[in-house]
C-alpha atoms as a PDB file:
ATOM      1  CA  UNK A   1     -13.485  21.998  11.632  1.00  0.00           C
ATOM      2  CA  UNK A   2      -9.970  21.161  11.549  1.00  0.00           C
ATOM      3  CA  UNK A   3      -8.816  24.381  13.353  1.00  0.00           C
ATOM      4  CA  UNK A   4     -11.053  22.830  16.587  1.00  0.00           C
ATOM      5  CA  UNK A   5      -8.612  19.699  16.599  1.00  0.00           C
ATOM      6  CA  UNK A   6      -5.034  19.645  18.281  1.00  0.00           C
ATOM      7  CA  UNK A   7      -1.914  20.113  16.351  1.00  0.00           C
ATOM      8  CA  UNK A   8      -1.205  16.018  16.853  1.00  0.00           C
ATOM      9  CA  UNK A   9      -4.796  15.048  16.346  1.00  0.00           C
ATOM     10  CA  UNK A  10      -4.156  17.036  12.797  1.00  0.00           C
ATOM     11  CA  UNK A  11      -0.921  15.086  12.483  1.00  0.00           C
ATOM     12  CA  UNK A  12      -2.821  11.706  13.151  1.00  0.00           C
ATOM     13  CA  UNK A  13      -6.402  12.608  10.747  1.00  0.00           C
ATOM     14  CA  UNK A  14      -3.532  13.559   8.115  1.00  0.00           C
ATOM     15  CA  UNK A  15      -1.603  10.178   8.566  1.00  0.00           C
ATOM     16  CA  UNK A  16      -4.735   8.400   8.797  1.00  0.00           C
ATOM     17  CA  UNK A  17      -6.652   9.912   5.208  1.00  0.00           C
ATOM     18  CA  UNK A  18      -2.731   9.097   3.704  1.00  0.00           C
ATOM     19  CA  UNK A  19      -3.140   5.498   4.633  1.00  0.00           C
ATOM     20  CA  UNK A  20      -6.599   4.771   3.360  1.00  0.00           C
ATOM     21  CA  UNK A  21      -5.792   6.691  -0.119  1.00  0.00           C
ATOM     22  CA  UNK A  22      -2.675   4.286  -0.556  1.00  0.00           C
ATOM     23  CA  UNK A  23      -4.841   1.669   0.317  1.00  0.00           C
ATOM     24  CA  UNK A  24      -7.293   2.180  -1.983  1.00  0.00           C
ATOM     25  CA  UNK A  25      -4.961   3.104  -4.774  1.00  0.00           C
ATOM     26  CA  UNK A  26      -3.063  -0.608  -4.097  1.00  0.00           C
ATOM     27  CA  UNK A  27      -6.558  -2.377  -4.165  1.00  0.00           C
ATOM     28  CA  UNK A  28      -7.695  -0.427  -7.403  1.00  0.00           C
ATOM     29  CA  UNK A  29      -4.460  -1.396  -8.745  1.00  0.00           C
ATOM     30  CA  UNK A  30      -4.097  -4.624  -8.203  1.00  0.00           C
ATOM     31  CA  UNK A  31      -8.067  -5.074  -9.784  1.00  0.00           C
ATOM     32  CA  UNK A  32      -6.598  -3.910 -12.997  1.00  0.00           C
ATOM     33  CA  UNK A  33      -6.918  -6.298 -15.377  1.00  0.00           C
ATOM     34  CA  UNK A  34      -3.181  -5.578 -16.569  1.00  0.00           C
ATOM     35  CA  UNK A  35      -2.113  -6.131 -13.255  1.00  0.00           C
ATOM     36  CA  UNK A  36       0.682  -8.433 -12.662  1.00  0.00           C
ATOM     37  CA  UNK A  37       2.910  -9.537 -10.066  1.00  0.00           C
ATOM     38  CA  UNK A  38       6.302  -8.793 -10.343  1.00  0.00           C
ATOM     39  CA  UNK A  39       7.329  -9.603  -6.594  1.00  0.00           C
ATOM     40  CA  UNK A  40      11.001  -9.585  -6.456  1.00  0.00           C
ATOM     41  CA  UNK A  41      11.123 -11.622  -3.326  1.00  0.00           C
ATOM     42  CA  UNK A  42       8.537 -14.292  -5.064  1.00  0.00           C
ATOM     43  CA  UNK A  43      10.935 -14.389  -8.008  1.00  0.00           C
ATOM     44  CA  UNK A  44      13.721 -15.402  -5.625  1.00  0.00           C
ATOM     45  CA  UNK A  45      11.949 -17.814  -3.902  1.00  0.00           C
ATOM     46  CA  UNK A  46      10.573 -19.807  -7.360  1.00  0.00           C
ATOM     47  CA  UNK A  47      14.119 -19.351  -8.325  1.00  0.00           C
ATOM     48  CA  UNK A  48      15.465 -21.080  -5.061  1.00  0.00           C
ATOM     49  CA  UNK A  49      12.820 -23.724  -5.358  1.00  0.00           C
ATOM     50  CA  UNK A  50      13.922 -24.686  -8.873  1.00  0.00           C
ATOM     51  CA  UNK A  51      17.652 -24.884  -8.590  1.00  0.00           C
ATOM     52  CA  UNK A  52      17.448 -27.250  -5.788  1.00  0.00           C
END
């Protein structure tokens, strides 16, 4: 099936099945009931709010 496609359209159905696996590892993740946000750049910006 694959061997039908071109060399780029291989390159782009790679990329693309990549993508949807990190997305769907990020979305189970973040369902985890453990799961909690440790932003870095929310931290700075709570810690910006409350010195001012």
């Amino acid at each position: 099936m694959l061997e039908s496609l071109d060399p780029f359209q291989q390159v782009m159905l790679g990329v693309s099945i990549i993508g949807v696996l990190m997305i769907l590892l990020v979305v189970f993740l973040t369902a985890s009931p453990n799961y909690e946000n440790t932003d870095r750049f929310k931290k700075i910006l709570e810690f910006l709010e409350n010195k001012n």
